[in-house]
C-alpha atoms as a PDB file:
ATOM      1  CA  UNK A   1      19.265  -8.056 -36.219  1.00  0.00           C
ATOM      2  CA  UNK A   2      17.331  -4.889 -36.733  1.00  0.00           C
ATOM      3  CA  UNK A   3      16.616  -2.278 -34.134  1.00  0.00           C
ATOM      4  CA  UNK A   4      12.698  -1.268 -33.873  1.00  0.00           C
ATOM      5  CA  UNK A   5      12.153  -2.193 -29.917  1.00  0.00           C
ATOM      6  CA  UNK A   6      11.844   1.157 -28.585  1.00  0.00           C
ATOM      7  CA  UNK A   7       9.396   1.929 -31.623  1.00  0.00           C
ATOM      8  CA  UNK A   8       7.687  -1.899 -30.723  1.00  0.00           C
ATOM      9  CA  UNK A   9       7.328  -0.292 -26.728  1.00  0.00           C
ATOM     10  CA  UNK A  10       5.592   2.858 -27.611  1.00  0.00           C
ATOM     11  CA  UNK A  11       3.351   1.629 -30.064  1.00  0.00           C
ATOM     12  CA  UNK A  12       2.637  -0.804 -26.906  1.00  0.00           C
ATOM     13  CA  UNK A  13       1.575   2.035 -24.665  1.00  0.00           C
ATOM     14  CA  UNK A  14      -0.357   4.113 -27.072  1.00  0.00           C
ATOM     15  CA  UNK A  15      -2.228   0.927 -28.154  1.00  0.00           C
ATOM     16  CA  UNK A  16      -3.047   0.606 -24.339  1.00  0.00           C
ATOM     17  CA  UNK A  17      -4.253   4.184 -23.871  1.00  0.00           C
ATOM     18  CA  UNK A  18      -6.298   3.660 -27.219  1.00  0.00           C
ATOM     19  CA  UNK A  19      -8.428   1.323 -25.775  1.00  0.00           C
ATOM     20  CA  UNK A  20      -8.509   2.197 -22.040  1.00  0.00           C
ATOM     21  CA  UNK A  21      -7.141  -0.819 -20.862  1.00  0.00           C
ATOM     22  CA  UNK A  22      -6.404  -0.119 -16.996  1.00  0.00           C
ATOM     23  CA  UNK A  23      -2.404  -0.322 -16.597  1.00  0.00           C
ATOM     24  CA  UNK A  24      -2.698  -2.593 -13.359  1.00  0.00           C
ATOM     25  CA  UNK A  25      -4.989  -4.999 -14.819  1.00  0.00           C
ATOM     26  CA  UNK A  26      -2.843  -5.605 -17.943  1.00  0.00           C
ATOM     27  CA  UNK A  27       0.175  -5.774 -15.379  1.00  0.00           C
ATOM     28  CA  UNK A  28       2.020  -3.213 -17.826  1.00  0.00           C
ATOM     29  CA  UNK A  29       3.805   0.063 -17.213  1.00  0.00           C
ATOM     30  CA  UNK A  30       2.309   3.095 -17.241  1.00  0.00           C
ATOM     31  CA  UNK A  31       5.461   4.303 -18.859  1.00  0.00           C
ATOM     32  CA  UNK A  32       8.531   3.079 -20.458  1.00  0.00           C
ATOM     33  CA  UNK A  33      11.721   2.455 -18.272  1.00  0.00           C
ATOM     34  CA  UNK A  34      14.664   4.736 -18.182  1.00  0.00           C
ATOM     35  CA  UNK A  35      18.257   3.525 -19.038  1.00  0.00           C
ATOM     36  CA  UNK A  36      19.189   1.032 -16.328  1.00  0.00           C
ATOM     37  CA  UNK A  37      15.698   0.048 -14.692  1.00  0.00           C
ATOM     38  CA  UNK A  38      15.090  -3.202 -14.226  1.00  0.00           C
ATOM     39  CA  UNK A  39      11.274  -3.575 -13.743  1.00  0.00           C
ATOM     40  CA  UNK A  40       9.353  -3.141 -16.964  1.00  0.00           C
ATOM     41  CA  UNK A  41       6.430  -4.774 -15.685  1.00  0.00           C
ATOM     42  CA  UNK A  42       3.970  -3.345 -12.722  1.00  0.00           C
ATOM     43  CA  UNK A  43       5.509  -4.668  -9.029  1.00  0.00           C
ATOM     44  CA  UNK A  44       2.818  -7.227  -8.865  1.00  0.00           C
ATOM     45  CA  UNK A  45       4.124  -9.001 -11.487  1.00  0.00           C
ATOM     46  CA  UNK A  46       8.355  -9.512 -11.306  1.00  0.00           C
ATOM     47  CA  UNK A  47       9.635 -12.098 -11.954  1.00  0.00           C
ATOM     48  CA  UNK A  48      11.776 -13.183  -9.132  1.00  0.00           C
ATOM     49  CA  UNK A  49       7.769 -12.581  -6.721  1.00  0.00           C
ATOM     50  CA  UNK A  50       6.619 -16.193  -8.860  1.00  0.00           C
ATOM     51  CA  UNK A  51       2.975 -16.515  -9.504  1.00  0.00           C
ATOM     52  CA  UNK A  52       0.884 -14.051  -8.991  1.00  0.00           C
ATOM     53  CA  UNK A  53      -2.976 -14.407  -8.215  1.00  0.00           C
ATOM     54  CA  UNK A  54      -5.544 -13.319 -11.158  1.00  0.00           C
ATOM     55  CA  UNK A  55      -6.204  -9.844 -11.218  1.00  0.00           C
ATOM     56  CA  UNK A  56     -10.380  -9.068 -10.531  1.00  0.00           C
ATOM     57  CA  UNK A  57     -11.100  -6.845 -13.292  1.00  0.00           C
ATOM     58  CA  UNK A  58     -14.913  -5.454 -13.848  1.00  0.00           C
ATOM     59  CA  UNK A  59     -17.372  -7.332 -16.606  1.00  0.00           C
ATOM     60  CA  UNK A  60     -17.473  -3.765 -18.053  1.00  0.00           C
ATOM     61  CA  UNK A  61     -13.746  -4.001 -18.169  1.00  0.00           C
ATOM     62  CA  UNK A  62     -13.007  -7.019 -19.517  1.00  0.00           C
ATOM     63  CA  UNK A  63     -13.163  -6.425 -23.228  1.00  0.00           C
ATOM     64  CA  UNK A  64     -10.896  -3.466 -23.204  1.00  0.00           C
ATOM     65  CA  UNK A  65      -8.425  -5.350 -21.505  1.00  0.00           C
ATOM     66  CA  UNK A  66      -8.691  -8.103 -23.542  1.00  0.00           C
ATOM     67  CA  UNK A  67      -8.319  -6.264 -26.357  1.00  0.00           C
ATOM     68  CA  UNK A  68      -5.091  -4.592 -25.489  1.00  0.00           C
ATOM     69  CA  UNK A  69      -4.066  -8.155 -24.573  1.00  0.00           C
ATOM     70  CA  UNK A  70      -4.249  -9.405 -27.961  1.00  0.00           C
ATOM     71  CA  UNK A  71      -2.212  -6.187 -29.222  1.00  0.00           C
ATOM     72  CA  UNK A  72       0.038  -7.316 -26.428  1.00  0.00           C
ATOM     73  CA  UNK A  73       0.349 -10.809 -28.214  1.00  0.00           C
ATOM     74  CA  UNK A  74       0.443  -8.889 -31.649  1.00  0.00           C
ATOM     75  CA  UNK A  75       3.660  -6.825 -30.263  1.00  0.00           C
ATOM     76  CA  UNK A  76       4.850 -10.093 -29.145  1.00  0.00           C
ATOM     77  CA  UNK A  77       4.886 -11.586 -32.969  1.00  0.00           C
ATOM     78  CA  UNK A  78       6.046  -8.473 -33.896  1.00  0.00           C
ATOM     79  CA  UNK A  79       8.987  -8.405 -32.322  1.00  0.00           C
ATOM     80  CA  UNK A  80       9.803 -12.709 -32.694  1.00  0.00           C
ATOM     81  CA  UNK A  81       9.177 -11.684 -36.488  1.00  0.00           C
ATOM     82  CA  UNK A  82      11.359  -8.386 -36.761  1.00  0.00           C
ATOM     83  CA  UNK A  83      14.401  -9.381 -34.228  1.00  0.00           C
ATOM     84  CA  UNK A  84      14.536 -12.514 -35.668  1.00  0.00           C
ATOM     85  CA  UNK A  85      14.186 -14.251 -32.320  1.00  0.00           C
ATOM     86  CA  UNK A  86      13.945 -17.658 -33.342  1.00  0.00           C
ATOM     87  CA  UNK A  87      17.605 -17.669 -34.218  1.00  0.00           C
ATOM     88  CA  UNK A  88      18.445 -14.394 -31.823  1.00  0.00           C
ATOM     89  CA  UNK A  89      16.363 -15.451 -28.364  1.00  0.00           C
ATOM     90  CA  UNK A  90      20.106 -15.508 -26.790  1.00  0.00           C
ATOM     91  CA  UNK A  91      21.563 -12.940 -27.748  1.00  0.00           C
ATOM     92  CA  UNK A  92      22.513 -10.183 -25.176  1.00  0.00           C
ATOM     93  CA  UNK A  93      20.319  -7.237 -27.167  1.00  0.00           C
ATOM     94  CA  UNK A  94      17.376  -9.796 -27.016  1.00  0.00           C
ATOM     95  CA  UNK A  95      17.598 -10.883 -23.524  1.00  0.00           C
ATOM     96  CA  UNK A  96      15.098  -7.342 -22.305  1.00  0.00           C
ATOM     97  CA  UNK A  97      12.460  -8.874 -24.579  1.00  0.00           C
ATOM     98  CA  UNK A  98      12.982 -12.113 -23.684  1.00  0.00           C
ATOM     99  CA  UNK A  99      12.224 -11.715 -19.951  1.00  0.00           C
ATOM    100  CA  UNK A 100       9.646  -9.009 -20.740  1.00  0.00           C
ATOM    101  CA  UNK A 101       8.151 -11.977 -22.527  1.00  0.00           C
ATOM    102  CA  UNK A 102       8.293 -14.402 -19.640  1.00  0.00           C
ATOM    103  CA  UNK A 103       6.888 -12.033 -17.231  1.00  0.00           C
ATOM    104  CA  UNK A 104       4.090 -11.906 -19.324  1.00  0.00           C
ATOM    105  CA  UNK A 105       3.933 -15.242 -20.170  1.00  0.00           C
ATOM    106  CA  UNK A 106       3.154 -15.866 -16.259  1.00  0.00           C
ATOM    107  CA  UNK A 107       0.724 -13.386 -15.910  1.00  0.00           C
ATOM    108  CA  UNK A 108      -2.605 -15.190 -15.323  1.00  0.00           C
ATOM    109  CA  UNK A 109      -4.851 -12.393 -17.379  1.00  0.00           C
ATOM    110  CA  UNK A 110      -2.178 -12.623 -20.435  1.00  0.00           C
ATOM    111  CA  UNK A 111      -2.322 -16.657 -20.011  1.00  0.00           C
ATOM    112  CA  UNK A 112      -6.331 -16.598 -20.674  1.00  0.00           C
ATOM    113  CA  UNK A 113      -5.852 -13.951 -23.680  1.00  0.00           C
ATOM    114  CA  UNK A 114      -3.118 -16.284 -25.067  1.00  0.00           C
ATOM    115  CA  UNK A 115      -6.332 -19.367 -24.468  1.00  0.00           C
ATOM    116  CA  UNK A 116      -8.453 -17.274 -26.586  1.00  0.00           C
ATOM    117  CA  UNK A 117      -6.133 -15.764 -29.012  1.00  0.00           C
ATOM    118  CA  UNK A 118      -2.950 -17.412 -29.751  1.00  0.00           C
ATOM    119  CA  UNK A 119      -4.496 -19.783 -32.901  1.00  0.00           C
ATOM    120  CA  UNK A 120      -4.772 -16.243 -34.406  1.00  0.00           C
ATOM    121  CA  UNK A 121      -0.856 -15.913 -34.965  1.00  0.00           C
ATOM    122  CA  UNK A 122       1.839 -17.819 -36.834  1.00  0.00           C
ATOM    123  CA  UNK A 123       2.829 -21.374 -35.778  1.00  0.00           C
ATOM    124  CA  UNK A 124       6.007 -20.792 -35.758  1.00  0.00           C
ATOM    125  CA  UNK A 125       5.332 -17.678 -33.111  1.00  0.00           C
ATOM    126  CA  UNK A 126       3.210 -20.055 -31.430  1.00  0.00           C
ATOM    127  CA  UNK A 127       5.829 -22.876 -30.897  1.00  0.00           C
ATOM    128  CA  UNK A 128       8.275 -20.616 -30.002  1.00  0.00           C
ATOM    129  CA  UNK A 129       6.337 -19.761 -27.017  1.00  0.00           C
ATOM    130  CA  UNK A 130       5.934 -22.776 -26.333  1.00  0.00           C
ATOM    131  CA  UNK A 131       9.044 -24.011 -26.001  1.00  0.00           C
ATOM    132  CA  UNK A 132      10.552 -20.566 -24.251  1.00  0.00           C
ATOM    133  CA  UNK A 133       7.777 -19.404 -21.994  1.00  0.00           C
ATOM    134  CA  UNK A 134       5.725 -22.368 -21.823  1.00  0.00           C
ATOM    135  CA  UNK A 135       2.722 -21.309 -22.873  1.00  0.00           C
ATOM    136  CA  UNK A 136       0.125 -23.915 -24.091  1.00  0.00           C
ATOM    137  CA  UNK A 137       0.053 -25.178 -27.714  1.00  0.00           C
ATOM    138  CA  UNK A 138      -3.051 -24.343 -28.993  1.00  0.00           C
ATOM    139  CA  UNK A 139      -1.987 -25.484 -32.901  1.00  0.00           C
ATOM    140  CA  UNK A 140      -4.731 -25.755 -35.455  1.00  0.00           C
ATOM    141  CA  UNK A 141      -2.234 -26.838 -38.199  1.00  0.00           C
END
């Protein structure tokens, strides 16, 4: 299993201040975590609050913030790809990423981006978030 996820995080962040996505619309830090935190993702989206409701975000807005939700996607691949997480998902190094994943995976703005975007990435990404976060199979092939 290679190592890259602190390299995946930060290209994460800059990738967000490159576009000006807000941080609290993207329900995504505005930094990383130190050693030991717990919460990667903004309060209003942990995972032990369930659902949360849809964040209003401004027509102006939008695009930005959908755009840095399809890098967010991207960095999702990314990592499946380079940690090998279709044969790794369990494994204690994997299990940050794995419930970073599913606390995205809930979040209703990164839900419509994965509507619009996911037929973009592999099929075997696809179906693996499918089967581990639920999201809906959009296949094409």
């Amino acid at each position: 299993m290679r190592t890259l996820a602190p390299s995946h995080g930060n290209r994460l962040l800059l990738q967000r201040r490159r576009v000006g996505a807000p941080c609290e619309d993207c329900a995504l830090p505005p930094r990383l975590p130190e050693r030991g935190e717990r919460a990667w993702l903004s309060p209003s989206c942990q995972l032990d609050q369930g659902p949360v409701d849809p964040p209003n975000i401004k027509d102006a807005e939008e695009p930005k913030v959908f755009l840095f939700l399809s890098s967010v996607i991207q960095l999702m691949e990314n990592i499946y790809l380079d940690l090998e997480l279709e044969a790794t998902a369990d494994h204690p190094h994997c299990a940050g990423w794995i419930q970073i994943f599913q606390a995205w995976a809930e979040a209703p703005l990164f839900r419509r981006a994965w509507q619009r975007y996911s037929w973009s990435y592999g099929r075997n990404f696809r179906r693996f978030c499918r089967r581990r976060f639920g999201l809906p199979s959009l296949d094409v092939g």
